[in-house]
PDB file of N, CA and C in Angstrom:
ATOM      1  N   UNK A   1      16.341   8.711 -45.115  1.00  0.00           N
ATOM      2  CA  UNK A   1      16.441   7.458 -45.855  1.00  0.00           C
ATOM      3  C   UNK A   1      15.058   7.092 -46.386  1.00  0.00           C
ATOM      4  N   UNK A   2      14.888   6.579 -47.580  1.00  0.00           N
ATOM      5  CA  UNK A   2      14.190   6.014 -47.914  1.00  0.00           C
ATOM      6  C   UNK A   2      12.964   4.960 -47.271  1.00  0.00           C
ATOM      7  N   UNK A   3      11.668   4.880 -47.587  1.00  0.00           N
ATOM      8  CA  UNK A   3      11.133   3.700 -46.664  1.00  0.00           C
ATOM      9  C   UNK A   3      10.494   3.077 -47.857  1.00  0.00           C
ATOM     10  N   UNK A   4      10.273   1.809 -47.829  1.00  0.00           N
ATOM     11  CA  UNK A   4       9.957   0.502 -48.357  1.00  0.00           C
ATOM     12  C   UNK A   4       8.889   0.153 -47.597  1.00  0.00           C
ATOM     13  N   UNK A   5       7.777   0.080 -48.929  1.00  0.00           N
ATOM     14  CA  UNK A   5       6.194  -0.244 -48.400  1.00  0.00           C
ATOM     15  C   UNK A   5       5.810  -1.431 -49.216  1.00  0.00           C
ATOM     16  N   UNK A   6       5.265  -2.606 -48.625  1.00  0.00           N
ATOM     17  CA  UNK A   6       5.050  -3.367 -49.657  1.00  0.00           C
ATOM     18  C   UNK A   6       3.885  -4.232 -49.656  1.00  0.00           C
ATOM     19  N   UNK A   7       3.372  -5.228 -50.669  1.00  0.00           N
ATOM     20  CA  UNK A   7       2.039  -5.581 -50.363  1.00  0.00           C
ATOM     21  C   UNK A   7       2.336  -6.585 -49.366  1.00  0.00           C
ATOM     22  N   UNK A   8       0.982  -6.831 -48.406  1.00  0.00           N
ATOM     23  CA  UNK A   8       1.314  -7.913 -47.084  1.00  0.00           C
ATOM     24  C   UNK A   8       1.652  -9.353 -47.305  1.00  0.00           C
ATOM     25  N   UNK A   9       1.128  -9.772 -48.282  1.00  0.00           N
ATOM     26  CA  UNK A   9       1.752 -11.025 -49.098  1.00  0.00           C
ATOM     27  C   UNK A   9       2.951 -11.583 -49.138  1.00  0.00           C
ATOM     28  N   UNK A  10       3.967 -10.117 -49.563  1.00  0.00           N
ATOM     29  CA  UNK A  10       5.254 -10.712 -49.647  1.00  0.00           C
ATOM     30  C   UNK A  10       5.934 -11.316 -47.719  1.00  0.00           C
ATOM     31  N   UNK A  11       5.613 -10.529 -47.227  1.00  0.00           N
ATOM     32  CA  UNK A  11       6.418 -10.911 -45.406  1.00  0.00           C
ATOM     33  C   UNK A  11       5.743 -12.589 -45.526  1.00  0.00           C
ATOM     34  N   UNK A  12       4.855 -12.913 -46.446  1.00  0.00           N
ATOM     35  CA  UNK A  12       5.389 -14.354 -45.778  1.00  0.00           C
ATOM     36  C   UNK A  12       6.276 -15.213 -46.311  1.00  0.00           C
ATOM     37  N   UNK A  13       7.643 -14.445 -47.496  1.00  0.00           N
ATOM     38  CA  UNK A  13       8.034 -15.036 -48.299  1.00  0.00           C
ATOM     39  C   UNK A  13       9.408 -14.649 -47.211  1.00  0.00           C
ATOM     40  N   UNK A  14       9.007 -13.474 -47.057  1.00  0.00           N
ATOM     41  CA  UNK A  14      10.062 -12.898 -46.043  1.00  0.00           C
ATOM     42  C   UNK A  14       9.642 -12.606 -44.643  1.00  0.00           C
ATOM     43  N   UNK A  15       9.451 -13.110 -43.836  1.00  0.00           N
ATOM     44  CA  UNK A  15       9.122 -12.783 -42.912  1.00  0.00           C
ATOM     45  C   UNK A  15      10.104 -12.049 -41.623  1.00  0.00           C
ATOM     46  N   UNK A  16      11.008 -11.475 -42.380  1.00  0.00           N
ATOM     47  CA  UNK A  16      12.413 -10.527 -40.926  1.00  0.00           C
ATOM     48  C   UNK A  16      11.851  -9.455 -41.883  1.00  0.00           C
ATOM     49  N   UNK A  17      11.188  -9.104 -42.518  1.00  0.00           N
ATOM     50  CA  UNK A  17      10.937  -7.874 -42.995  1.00  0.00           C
ATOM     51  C   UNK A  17       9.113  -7.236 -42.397  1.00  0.00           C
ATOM     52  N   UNK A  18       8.093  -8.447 -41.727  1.00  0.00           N
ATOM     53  CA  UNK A  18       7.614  -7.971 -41.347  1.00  0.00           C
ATOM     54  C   UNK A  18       7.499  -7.230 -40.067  1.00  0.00           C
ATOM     55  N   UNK A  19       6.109  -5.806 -40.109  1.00  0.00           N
ATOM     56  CA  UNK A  19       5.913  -6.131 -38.550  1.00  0.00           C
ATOM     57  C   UNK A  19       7.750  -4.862 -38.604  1.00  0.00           C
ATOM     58  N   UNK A  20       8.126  -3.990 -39.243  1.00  0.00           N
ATOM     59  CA  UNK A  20       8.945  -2.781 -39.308  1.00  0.00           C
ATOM     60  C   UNK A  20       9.056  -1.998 -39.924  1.00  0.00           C
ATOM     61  N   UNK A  21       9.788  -1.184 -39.934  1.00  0.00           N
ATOM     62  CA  UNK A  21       9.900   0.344 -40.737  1.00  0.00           C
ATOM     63  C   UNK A  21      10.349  -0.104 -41.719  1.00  0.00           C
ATOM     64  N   UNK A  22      10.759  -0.276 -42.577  1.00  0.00           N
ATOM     65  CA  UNK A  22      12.075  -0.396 -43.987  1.00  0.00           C
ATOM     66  C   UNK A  22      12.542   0.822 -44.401  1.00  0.00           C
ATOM     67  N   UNK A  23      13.775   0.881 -43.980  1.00  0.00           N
ATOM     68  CA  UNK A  23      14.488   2.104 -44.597  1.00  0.00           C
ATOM     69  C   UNK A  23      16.111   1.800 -45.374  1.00  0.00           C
ATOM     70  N   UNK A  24      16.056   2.343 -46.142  1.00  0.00           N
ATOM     71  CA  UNK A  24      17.374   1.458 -47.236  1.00  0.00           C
ATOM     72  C   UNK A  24      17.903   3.376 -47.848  1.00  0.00           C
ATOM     73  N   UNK A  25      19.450   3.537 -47.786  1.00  0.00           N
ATOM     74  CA  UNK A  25      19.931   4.443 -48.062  1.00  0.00           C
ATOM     75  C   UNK A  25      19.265   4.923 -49.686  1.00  0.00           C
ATOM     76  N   UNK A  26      19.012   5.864 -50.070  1.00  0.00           N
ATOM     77  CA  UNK A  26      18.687   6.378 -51.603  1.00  0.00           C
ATOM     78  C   UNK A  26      19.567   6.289 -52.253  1.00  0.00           C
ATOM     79  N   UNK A  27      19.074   6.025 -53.751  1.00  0.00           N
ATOM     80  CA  UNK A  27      20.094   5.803 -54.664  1.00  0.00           C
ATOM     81  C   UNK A  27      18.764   5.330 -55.840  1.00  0.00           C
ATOM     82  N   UNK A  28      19.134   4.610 -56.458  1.00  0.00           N
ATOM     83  CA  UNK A  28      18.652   3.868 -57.746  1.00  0.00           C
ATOM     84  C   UNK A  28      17.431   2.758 -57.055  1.00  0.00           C
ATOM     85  N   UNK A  29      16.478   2.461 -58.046  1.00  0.00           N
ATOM     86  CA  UNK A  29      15.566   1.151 -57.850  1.00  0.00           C
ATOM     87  C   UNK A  29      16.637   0.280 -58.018  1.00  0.00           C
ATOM     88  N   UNK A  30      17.478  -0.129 -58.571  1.00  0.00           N
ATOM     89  CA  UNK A  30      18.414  -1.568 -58.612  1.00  0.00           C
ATOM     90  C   UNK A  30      18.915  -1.023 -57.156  1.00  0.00           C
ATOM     91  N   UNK A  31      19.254   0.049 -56.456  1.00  0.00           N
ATOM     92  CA  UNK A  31      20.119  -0.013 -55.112  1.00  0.00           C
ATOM     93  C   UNK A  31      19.248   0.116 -54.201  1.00  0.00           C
ATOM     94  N   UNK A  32      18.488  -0.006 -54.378  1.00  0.00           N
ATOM     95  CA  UNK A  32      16.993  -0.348 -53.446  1.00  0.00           C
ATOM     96  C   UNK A  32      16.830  -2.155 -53.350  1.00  0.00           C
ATOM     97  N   UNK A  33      16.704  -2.523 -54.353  1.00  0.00           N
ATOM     98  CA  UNK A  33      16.269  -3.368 -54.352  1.00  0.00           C
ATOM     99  C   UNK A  33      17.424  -4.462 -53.796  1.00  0.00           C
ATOM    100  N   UNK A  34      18.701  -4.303 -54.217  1.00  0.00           N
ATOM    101  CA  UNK A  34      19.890  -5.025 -53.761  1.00  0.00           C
ATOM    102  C   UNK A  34      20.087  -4.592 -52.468  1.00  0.00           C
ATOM    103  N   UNK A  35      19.537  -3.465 -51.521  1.00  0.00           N
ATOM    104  CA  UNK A  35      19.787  -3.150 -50.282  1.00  0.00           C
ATOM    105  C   UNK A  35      18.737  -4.196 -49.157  1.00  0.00           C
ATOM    106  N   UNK A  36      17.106  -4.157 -50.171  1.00  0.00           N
ATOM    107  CA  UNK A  36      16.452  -4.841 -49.681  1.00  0.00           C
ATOM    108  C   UNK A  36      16.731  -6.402 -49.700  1.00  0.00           C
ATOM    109  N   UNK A  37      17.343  -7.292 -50.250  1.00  0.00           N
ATOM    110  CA  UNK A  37      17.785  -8.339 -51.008  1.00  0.00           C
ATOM    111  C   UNK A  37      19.045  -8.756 -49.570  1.00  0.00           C
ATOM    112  N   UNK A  38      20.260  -7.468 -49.447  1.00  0.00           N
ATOM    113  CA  UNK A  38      20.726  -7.845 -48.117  1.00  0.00           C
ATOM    114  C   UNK A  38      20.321  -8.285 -46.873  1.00  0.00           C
ATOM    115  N   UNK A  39      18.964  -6.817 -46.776  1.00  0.00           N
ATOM    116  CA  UNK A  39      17.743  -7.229 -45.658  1.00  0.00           C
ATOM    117  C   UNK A  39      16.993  -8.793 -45.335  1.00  0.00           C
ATOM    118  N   UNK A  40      16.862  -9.327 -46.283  1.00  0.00           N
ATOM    119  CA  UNK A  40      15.984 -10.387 -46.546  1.00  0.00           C
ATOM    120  C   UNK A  40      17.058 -11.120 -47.702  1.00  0.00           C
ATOM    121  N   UNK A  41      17.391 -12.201 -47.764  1.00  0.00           N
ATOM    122  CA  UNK A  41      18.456 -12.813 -49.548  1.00  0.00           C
ATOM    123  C   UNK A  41      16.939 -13.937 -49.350  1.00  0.00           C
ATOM    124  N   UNK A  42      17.456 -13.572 -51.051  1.00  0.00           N
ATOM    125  CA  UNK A  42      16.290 -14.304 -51.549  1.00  0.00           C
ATOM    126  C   UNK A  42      15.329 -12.915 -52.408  1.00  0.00           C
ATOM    127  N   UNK A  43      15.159 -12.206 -51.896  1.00  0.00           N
ATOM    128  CA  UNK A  43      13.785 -10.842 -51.867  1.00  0.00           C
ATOM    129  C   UNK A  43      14.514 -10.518 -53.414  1.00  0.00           C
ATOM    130  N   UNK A  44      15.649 -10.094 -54.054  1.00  0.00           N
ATOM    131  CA  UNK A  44      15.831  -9.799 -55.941  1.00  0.00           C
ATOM    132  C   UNK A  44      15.162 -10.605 -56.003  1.00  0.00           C
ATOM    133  N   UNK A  45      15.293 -12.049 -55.992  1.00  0.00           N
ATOM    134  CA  UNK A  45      15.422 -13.089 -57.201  1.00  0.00           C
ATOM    135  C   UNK A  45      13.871 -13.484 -57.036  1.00  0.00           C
ATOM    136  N   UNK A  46      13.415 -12.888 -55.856  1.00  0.00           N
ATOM    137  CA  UNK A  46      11.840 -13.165 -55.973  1.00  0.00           C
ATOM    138  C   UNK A  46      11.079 -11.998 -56.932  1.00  0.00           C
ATOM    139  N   UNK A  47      11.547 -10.905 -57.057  1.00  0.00           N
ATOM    140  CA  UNK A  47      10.766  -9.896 -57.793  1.00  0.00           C
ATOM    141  C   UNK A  47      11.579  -9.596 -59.354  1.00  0.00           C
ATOM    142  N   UNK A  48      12.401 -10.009 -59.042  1.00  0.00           N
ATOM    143  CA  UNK A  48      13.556  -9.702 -60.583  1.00  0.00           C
ATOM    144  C   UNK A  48      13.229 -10.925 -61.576  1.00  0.00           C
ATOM    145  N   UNK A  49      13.473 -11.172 -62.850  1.00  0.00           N
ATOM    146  CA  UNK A  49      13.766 -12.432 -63.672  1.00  0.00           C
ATOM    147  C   UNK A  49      15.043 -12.217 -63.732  1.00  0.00           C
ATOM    148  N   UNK A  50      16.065 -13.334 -64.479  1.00  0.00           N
ATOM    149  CA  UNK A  50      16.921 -13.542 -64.689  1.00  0.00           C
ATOM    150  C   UNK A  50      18.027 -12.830 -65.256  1.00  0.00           C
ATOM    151  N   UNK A  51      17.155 -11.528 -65.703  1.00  0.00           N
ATOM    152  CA  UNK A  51      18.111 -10.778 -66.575  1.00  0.00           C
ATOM    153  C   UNK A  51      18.081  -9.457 -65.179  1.00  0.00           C
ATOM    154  N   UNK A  52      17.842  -9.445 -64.601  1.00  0.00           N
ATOM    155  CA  UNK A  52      17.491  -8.385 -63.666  1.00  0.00           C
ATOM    156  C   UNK A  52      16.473  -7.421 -63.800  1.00  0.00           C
ATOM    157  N   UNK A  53      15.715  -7.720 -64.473  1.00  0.00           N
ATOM    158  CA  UNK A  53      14.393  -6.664 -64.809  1.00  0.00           C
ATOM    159  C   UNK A  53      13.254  -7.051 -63.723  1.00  0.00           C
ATOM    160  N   UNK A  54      12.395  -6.190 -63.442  1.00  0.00           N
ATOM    161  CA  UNK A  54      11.241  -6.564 -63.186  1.00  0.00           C
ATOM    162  C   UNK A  54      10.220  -7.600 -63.645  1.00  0.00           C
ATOM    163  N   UNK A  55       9.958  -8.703 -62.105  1.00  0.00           N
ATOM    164  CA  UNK A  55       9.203  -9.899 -63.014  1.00  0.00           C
ATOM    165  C   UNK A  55       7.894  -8.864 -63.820  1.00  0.00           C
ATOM    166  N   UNK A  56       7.176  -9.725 -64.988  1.00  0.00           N
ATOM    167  CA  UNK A  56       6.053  -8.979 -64.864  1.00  0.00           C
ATOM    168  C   UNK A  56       5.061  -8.920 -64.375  1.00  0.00           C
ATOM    169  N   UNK A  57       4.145  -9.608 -63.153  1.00  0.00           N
ATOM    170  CA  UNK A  57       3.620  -9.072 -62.383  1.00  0.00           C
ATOM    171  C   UNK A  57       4.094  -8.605 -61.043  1.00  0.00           C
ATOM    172  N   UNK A  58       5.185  -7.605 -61.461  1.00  0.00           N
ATOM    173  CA  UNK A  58       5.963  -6.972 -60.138  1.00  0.00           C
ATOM    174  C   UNK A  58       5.479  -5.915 -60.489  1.00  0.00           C
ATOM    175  N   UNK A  59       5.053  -4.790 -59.712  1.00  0.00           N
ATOM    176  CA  UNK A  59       4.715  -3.058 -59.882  1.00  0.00           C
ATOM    177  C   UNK A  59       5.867  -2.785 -58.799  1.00  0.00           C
ATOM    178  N   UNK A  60       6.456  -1.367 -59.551  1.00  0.00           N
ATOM    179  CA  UNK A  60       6.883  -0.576 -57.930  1.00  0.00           C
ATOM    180  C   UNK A  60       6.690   0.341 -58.625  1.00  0.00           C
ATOM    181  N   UNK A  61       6.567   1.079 -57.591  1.00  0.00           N
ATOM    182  CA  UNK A  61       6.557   3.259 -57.701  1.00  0.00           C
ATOM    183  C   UNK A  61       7.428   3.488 -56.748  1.00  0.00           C
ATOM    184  N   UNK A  62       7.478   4.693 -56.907  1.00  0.00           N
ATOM    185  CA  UNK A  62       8.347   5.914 -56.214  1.00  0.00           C
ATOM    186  C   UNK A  62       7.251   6.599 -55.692  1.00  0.00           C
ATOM    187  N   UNK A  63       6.966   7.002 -54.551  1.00  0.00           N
ATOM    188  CA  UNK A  63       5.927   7.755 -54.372  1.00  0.00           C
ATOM    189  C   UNK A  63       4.844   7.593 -54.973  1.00  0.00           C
ATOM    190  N   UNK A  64       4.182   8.311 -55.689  1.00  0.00           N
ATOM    191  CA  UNK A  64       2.765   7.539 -56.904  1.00  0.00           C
ATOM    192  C   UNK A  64       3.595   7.685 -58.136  1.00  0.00           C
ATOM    193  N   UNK A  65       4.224   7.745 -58.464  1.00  0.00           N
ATOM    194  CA  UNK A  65       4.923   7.361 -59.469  1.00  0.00           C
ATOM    195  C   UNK A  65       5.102   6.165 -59.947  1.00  0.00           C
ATOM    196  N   UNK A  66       4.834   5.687 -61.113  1.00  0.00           N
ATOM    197  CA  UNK A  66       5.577   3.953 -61.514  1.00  0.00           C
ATOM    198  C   UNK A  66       6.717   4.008 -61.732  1.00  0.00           C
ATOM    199  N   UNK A  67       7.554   2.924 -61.946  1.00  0.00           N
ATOM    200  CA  UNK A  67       8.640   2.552 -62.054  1.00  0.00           C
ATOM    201  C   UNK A  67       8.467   3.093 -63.889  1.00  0.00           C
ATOM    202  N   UNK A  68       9.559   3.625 -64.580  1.00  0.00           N
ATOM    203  CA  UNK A  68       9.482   4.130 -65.529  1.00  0.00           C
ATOM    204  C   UNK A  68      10.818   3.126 -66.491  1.00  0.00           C
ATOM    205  N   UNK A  69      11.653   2.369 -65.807  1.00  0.00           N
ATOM    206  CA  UNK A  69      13.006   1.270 -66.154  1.00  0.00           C
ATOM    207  C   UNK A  69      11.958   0.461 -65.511  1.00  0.00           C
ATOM    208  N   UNK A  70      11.925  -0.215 -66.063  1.00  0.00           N
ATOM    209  CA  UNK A  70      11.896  -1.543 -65.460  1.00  0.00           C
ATOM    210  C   UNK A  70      13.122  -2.635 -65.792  1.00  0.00           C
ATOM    211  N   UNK A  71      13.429  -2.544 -66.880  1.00  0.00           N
ATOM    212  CA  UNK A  71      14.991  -3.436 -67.466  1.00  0.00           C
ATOM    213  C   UNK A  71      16.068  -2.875 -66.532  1.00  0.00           C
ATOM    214  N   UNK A  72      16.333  -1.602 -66.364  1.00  0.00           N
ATOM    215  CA  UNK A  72      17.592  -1.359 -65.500  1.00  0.00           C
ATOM    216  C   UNK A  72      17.483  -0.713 -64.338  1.00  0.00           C
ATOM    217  N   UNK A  73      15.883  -0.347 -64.029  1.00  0.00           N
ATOM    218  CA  UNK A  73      15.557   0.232 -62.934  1.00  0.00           C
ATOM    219  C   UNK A  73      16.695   1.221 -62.049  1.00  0.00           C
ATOM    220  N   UNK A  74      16.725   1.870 -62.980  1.00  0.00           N
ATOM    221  CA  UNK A  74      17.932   3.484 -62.974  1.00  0.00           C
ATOM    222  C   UNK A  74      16.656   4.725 -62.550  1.00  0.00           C
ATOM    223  N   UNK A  75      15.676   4.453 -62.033  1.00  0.00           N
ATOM    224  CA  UNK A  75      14.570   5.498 -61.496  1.00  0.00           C
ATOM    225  C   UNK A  75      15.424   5.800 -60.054  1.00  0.00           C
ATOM    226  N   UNK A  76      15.673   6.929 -60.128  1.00  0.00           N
ATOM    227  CA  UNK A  76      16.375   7.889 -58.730  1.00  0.00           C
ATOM    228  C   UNK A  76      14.943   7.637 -57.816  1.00  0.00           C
ATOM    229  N   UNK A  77      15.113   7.537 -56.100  1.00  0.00           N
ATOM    230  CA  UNK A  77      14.571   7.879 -55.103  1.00  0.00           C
ATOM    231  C   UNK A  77      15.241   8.226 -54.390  1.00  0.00           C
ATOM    232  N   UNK A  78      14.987   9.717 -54.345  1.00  0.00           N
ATOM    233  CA  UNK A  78      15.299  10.664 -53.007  1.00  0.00           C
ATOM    234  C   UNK A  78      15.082   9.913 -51.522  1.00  0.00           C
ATOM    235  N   UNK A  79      15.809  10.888 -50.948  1.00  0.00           N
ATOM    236  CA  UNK A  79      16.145  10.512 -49.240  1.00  0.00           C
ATOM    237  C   UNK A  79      14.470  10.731 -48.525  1.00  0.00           C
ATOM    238  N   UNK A  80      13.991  11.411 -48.937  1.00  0.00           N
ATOM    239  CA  UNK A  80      12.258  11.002 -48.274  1.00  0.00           C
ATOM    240  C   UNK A  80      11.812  10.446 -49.051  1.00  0.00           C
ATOM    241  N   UNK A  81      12.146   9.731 -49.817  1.00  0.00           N
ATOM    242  CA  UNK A  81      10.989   8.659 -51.095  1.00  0.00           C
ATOM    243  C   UNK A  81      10.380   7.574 -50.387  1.00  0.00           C
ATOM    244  N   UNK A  82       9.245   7.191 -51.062  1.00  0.00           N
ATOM    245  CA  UNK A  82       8.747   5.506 -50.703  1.00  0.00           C
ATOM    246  C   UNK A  82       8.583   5.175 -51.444  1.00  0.00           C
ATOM    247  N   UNK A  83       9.015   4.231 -51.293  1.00  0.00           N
ATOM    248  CA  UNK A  83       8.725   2.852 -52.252  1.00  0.00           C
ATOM    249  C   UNK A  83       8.143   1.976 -52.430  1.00  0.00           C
ATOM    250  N   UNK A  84       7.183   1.604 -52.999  1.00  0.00           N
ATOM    251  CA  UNK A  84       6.179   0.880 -52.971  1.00  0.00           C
ATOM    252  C   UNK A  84       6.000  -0.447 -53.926  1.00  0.00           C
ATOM    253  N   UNK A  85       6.173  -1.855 -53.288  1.00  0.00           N
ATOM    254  CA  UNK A  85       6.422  -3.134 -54.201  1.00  0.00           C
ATOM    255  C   UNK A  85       5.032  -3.584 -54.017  1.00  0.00           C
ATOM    256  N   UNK A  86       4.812  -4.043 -55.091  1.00  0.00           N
ATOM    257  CA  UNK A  86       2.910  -4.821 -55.521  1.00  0.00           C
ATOM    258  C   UNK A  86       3.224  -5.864 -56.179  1.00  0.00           C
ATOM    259  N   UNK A  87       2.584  -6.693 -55.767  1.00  0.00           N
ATOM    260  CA  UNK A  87       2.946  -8.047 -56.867  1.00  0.00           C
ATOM    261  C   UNK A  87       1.458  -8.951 -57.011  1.00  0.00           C
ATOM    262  N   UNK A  88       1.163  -8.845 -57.997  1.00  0.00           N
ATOM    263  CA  UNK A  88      -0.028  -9.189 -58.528  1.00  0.00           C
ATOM    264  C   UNK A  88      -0.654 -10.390 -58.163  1.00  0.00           C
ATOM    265  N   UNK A  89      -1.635 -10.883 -57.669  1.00  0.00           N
ATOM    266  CA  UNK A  89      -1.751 -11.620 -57.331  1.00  0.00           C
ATOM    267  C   UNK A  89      -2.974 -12.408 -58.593  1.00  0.00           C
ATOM    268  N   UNK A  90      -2.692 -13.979 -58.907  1.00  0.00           N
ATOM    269  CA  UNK A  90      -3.929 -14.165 -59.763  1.00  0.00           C
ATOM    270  C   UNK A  90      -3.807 -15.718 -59.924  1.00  0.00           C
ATOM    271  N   UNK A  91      -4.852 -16.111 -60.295  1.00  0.00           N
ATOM    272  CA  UNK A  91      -5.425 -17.634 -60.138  1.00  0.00           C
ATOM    273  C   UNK A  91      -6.671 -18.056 -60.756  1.00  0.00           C
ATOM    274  N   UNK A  92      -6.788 -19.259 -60.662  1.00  0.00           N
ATOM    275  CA  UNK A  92      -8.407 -19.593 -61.622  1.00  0.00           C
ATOM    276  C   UNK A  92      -8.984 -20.312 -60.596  1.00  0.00           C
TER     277      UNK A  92
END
């Protein structure tokens, strides 16, 4: 299965996701992300906009890979993939 790596920032939005492994069956970035979303509700609608795309300061990869969809996030991750969520952080 898949594992889910993400920046430390987000566990305090979610905090049942810190502080463990994350592993979510393979399939699609949208079935990643709706698996993680079960894990934690709330966790799409924090990284998605409204249309279901990636907010834009959301990054994910596949391994070192970027996300290549971001609108339908149809990027395959294999059963050893990681996944990796970044979310930009910025301020004045």
């Amino acid at each position: 299965m898949p594992v889910v790596e993400m920046t430390s920032h987000l566990y305090r939005f979610f905090p049942q996701l810190r502080e463990r492994t994350i592993t979510v069956p393979a399939g699609s970035v949208a079935e990643i992300l709706r698996a993680l979303d079960a894990l934690a509700p709330g966790f799409g609608d924090y990284v998605l906009d409204e249309k279901g795309a990636l907010r834009r300061h959301v990054i994910v990869s596949v391994n070192d890979t970027l996300v290549v969809d971001r609108q339908h996030l149809s990027d395959r991750v294999a059963e050893d993939g990681t996944v990796y969520i970044f979310q930009a952080l910025s301020g004045g």
